[in-house]
Protein backbone atom coordinates (compact mmCIF):
# COMPACT_ATOMS: atom_id res chain seq x y z
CA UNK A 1 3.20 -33.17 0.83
CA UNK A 2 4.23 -30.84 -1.59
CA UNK A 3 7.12 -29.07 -3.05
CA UNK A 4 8.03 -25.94 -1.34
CA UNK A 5 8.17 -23.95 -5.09
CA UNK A 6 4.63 -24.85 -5.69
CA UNK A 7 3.76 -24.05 -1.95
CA UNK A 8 5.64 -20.69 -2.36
CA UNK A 9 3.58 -20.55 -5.95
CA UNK A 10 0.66 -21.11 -4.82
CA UNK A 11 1.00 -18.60 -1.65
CA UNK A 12 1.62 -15.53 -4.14
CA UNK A 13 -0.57 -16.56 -7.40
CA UNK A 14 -3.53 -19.70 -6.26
CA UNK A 15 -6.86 -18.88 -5.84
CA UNK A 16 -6.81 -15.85 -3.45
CA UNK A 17 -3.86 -15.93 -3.58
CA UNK A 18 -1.77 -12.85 -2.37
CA UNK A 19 -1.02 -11.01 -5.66
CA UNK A 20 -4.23 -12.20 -7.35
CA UNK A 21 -5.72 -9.04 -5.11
CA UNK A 22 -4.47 -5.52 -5.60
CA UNK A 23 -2.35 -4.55 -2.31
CA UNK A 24 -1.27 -1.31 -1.12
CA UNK A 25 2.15 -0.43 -1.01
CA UNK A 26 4.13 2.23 0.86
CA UNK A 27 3.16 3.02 4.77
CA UNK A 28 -0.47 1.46 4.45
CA UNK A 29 0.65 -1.85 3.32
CA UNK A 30 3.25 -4.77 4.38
CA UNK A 31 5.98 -3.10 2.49
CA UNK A 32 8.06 0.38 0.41
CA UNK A 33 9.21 -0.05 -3.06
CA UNK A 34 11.13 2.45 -5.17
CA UNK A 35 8.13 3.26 -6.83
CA UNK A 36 6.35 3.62 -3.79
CA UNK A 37 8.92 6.17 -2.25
CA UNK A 38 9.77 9.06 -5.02
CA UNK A 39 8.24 9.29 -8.60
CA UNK A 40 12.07 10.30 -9.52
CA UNK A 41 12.60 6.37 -9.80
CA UNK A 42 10.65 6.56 -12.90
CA UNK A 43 11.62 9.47 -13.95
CA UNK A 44 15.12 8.40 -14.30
CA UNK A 45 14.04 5.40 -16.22
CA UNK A 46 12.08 7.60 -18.56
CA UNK A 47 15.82 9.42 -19.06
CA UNK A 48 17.27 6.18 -19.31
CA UNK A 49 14.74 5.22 -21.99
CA UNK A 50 15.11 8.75 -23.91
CA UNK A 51 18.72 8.14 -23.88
CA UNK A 52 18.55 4.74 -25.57
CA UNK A 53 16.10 5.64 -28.47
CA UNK A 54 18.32 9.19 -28.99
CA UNK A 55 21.23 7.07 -29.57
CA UNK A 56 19.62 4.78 -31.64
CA UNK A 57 19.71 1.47 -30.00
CA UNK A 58 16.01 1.73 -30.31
CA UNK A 59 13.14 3.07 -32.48
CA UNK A 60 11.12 6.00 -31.10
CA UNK A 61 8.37 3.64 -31.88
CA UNK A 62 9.31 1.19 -29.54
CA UNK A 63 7.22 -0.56 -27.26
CA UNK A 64 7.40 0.30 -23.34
CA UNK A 65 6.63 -3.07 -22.20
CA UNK A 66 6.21 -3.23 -17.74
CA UNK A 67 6.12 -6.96 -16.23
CA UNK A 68 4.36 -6.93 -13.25
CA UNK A 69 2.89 -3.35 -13.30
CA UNK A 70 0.77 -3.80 -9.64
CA UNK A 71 -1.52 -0.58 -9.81
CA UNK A 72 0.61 0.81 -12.83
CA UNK A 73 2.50 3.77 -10.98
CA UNK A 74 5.31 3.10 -12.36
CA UNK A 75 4.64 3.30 -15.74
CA UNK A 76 2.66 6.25 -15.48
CA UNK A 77 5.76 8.37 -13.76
CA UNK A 78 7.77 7.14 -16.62
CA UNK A 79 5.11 8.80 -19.13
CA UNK A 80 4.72 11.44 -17.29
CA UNK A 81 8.40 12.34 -17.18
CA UNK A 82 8.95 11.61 -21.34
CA UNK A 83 5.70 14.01 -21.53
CA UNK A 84 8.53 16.58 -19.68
CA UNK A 85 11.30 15.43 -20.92
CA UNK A 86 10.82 14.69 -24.57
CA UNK A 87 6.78 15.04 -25.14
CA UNK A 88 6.97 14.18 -28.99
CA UNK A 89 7.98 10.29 -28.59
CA UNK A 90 4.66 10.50 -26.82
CA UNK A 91 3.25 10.60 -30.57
CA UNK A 92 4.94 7.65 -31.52
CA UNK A 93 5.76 5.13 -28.15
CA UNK A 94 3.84 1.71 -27.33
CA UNK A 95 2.66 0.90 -23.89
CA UNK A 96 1.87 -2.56 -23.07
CA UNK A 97 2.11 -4.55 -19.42
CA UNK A 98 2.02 -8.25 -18.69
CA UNK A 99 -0.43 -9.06 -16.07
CA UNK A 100 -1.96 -12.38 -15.19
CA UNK A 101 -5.05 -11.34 -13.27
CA UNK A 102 -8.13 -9.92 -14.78
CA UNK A 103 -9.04 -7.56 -12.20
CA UNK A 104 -5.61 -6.10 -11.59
CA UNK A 105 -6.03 -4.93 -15.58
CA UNK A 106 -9.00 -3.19 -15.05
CA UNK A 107 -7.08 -1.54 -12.31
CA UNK A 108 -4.49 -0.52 -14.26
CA UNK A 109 -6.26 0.70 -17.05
CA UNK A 110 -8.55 2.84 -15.15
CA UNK A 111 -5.60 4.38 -13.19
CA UNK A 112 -3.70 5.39 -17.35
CA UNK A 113 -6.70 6.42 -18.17
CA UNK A 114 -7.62 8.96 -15.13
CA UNK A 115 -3.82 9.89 -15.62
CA UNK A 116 -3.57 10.54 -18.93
CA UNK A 117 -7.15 10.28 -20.82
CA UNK A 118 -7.28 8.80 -24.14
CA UNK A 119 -3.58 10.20 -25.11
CA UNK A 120 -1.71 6.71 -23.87
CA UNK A 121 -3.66 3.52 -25.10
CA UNK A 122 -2.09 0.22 -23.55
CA UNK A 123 -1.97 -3.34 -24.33
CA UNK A 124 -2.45 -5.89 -22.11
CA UNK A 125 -0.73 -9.19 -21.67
CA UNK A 126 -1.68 -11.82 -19.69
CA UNK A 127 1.74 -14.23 -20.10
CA UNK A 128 5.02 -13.18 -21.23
CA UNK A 129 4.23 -16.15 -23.63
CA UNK A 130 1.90 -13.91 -25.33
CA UNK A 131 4.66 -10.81 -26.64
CA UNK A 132 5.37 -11.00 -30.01
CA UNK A 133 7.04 -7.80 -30.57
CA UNK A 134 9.97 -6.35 -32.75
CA UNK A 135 11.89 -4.30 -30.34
CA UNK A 136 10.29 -3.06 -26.89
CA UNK A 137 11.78 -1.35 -23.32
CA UNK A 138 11.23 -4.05 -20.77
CA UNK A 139 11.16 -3.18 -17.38
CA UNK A 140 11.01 -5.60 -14.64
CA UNK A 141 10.58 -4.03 -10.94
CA UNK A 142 10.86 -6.55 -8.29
CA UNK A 143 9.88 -9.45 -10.28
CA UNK A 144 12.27 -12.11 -9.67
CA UNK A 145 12.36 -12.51 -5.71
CA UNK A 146 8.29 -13.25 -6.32
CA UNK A 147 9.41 -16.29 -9.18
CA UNK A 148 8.35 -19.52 -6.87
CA UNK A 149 12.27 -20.97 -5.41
CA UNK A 150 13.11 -24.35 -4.07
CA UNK A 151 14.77 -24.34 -0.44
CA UNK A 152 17.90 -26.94 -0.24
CA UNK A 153 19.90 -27.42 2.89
CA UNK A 154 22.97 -29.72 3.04
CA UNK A 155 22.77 -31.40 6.15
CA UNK A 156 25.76 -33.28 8.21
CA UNK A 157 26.09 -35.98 6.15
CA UNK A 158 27.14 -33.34 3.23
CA UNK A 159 23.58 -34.72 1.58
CA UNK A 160 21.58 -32.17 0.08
CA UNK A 161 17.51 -31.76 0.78
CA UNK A 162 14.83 -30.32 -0.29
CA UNK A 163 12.19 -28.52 1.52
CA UNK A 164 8.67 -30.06 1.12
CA UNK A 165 5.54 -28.50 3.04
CA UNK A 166 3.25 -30.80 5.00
CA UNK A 167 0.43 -29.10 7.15
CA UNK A 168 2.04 -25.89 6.63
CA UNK A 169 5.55 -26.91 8.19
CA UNK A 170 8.76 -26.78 6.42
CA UNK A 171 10.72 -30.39 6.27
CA UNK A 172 13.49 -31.27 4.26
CA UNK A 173 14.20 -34.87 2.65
CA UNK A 174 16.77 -36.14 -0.14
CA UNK A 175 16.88 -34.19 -2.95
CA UNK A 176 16.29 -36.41 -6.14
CA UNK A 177 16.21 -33.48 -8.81
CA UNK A 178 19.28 -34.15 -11.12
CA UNK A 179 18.31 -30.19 -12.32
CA UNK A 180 18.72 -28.28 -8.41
CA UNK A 181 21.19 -30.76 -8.07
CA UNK A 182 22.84 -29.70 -11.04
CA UNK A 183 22.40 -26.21 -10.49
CA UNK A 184 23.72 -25.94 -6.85
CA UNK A 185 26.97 -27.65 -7.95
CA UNK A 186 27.28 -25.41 -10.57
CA UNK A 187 27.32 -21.85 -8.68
CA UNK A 188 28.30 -24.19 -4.96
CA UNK A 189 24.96 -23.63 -3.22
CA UNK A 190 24.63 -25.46 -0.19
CA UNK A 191 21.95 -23.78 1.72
CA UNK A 192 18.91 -21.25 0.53
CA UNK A 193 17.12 -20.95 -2.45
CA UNK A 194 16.79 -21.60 -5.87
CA UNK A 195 14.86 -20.89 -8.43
CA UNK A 196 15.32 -22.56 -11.99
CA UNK A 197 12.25 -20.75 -13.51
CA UNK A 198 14.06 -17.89 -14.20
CA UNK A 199 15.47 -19.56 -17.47
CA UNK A 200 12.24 -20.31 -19.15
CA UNK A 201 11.27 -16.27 -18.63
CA UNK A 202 14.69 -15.36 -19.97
CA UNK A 203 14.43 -18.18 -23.13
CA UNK A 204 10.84 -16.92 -23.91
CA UNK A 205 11.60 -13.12 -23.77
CA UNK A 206 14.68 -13.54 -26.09
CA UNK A 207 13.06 -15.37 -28.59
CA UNK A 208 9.93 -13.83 -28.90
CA UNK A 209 11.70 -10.11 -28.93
CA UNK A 210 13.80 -9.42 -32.09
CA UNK A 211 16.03 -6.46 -30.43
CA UNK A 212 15.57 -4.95 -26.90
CA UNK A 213 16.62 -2.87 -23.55
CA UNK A 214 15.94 -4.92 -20.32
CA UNK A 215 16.02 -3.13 -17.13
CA UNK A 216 15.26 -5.30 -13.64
CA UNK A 217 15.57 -3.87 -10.00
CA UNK A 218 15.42 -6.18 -7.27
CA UNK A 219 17.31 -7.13 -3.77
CA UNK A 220 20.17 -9.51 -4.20
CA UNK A 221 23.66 -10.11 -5.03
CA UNK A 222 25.91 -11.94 -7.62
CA UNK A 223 26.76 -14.53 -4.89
CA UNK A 224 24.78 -16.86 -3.26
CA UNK A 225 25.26 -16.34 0.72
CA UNK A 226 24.84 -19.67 1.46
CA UNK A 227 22.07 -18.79 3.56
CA UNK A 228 17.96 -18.62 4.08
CA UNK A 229 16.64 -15.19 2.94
CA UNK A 230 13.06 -16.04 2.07
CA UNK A 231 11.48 -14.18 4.39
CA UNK A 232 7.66 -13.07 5.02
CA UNK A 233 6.33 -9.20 4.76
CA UNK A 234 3.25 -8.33 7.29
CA UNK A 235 2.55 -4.80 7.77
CA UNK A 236 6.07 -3.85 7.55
CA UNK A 237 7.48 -6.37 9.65
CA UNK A 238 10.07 -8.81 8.61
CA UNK A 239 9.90 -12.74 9.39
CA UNK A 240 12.41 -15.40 8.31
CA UNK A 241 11.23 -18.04 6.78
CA UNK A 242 12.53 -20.37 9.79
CA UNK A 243 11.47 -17.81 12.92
CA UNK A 244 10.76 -19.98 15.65
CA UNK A 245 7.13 -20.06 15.89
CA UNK A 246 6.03 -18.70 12.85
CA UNK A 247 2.79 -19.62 11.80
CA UNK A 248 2.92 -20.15 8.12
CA UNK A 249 -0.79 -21.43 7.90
CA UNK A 250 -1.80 -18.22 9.40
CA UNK A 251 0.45 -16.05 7.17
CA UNK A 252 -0.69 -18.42 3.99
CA UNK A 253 -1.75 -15.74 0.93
CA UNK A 254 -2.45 -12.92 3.70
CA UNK A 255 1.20 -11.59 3.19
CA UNK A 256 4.06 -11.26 1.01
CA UNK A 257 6.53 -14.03 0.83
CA UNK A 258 10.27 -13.30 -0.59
CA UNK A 259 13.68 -13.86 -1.19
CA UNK A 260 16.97 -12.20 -2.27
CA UNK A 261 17.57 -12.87 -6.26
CA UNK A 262 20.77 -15.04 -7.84
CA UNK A 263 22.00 -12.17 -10.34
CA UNK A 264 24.45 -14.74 -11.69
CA UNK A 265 22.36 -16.80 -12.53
CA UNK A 266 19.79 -14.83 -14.06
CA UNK A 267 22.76 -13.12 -16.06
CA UNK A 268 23.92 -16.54 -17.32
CA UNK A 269 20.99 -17.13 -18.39
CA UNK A 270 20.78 -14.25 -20.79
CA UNK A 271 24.65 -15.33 -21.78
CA UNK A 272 22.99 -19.05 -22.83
CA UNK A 273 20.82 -17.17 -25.48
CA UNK A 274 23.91 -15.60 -26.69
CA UNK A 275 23.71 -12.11 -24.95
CA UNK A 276 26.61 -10.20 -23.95
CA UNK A 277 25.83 -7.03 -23.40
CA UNK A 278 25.31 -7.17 -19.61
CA UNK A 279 25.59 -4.45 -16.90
CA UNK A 280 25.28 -5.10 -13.42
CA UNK A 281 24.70 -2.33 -10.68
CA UNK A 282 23.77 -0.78 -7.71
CA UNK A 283 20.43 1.01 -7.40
CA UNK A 284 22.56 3.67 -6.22
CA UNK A 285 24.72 3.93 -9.17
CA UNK A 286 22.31 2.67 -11.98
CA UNK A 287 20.27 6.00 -11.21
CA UNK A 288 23.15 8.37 -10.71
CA UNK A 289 24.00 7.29 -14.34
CA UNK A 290 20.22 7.28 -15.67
CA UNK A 291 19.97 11.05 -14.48
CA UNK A 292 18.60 11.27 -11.52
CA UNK A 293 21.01 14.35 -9.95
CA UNK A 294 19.91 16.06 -13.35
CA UNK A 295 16.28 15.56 -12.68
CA UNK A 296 16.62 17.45 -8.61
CA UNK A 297 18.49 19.92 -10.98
CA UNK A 298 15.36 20.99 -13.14
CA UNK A 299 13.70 20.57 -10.23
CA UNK A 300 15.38 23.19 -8.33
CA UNK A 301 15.09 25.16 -10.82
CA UNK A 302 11.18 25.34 -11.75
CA UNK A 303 9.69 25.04 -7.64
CA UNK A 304 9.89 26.24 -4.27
CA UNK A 305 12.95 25.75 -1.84
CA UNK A 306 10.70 23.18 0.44
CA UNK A 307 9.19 21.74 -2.16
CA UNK A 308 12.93 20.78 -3.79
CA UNK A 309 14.37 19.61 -0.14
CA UNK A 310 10.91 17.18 0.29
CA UNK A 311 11.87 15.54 -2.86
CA UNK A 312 15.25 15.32 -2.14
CA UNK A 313 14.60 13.64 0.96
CA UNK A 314 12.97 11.07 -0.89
CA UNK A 315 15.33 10.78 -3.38
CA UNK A 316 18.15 10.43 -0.92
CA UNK A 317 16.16 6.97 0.37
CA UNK A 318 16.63 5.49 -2.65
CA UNK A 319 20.01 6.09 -3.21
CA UNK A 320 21.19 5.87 0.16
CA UNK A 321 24.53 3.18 0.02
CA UNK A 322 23.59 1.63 3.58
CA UNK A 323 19.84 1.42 2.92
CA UNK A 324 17.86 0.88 -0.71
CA UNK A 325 20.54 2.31 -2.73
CA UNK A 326 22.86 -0.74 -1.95
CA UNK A 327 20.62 -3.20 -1.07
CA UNK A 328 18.74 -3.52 -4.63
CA UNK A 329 20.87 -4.09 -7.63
CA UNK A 330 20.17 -3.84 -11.48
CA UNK A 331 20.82 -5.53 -14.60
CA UNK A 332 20.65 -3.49 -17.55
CA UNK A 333 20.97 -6.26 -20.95
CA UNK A 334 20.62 -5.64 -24.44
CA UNK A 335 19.94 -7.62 -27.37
């Protein structure tokens, strides 16, 4: 019997584990990202990023820092777009991801490197641990809803469990942890997940970083619902956590296991370490105000009518309110 975090742990980051393997994303793989549907996602955060060092809350010799960087397309549409955009901080910008697995490095290496030659050198990372830096530009895509959660439930008797996994089956027994306990009375949780690791991430990135911009994207909401959302991702299709009949044995590292993210808590914890400059957002409006409508606008100008409607179309998915523009929400902090 073990706890359902280390299950869900293990699942995404153990031996063979699901992540420890590069994985397609987009229509050939078990799920779309923002990154995956319009290089204008980056784009805008190479604006955003422009905008920040042009007003001087950081150094054009700041370090572009990506956690979790998966085949590092994201980070190479944001270079890409300062190479438009403002092509001289190229002479002066860091570039370094965090990345646990060897293999995943070499990945992302090779990709830079067929991208841009020997004109963007990066540093690796393997633990956030590890950065030591004076001011960087952290971006976090879709980090959070893979940090390993507890399930509680508060059954009848207004008790609440824990989930434990035995033989690949969920069951829930008295939960003795004074710190979920804690926690759940703190922001009223009485049903789905939680996950306490985000504090130590937080802690360790705000004392080992003297001044910096932190920019996360991720599904979720201030609130807890009060409600299961971990959920399983198989070639695009979507299984709760509790479908009847779900094989999780079967599923076991072959697929992507998630949840939605606790903004308020993961804010708080940036308040503990004394940080108040906090914005919270929509996709939808965090882009809008990065830049993207000024990026189609260059576009339109410099291509082809089709070519300008295509990317719109895919620009329009990610900022659509009923759909990812909505559904994913930001936190932009700054220390």
């Amino acid at each position: 019997m073990i706890k359902f975090c280390d299950y869900f742990n293990d699942w995404l980051y153990g031996k063979d584990g699901y992540y420890s393997n590069y994985k397609e994303i987009g229509k050939d793989g078990d799920f779309f990202t923002s990154v995956s549907t319009s290089s204008f996602f980056g784009g805008s955060i190479a604006k955003k990023i422009i905008s920040s060092i042009e007003e001087g809350f950081l150094p054009n010799n700041t370090t572009i820092l990506e956690i979790g960087a998966h085949h590092g397309y994201l980070l190479a549409d944001i270079i890409q777009y300062i190479y438009t955009l403002k092509p001289q901080l190229l002479e002066t910008l860091n570039f370094a991801i965090v990345e646990r697995f060897e293999n995943l490095q070499i990945q992302q290496k090779n990709y830079l490197k067929e991208s841009f030659g020997d004109s963007i050198k990066i540093k690796h990372f393997n633990d956030i641990n590890e950065v030591k830096l004076q001011n960087a530009y952290i971006i976090a895509n879709e980090i959070f809803d893979a940090f390993a959660c507890d399930l509680v439930y508060t059954n009848k008797n207004d008790v609440l469990q824990q989930a434990f996994i035995i033989n690949h089956e969920i069951k829930f027994i008295d939960c003795i942890d004074e710190k979920i306990i804690n926690h759940c009375k703190k922001y009223s949780i009485t049903k789905g997940e939680v996950a306490l690791s985000y504090k130590n991430f937080v802690n360790t990135i705000c004392s080992n970083i003297d001044s910096f911009e932190f920019l996360t994207f991720d599904y979720g909401d201030r609130f807890p619902r009060n409600d299961f959302s971990a959920r399983i991702y198989e070639k695009h299709a979507v299984y709760p956590i509790f479908e009847e009949n779900l094989d999780l044995g079967k599923l076991f590292k072959k697929s992507d296991i998630t949840y939605d993210v606790h903004f308020n808590y993961l804010n708080d914890c940036f308040i503990e370490n004394n940080i108040k400059d906090i914005k919270f957002n929509t996709q939808l409006k965090s882009l809008v105000e990065f830049g993207i409508l000024d990026l189609l606008e260059i576009l339109k100008a410099n291509v082809n009518e089709k070519a300008y409607l295509k990317e719109t179309q895919k620009v329009k998915i990610l900022l659509e309110p009923t759909g990812m523009g909505d559904r994913f929400k930001t936190l932009n902090i700054r220390k």
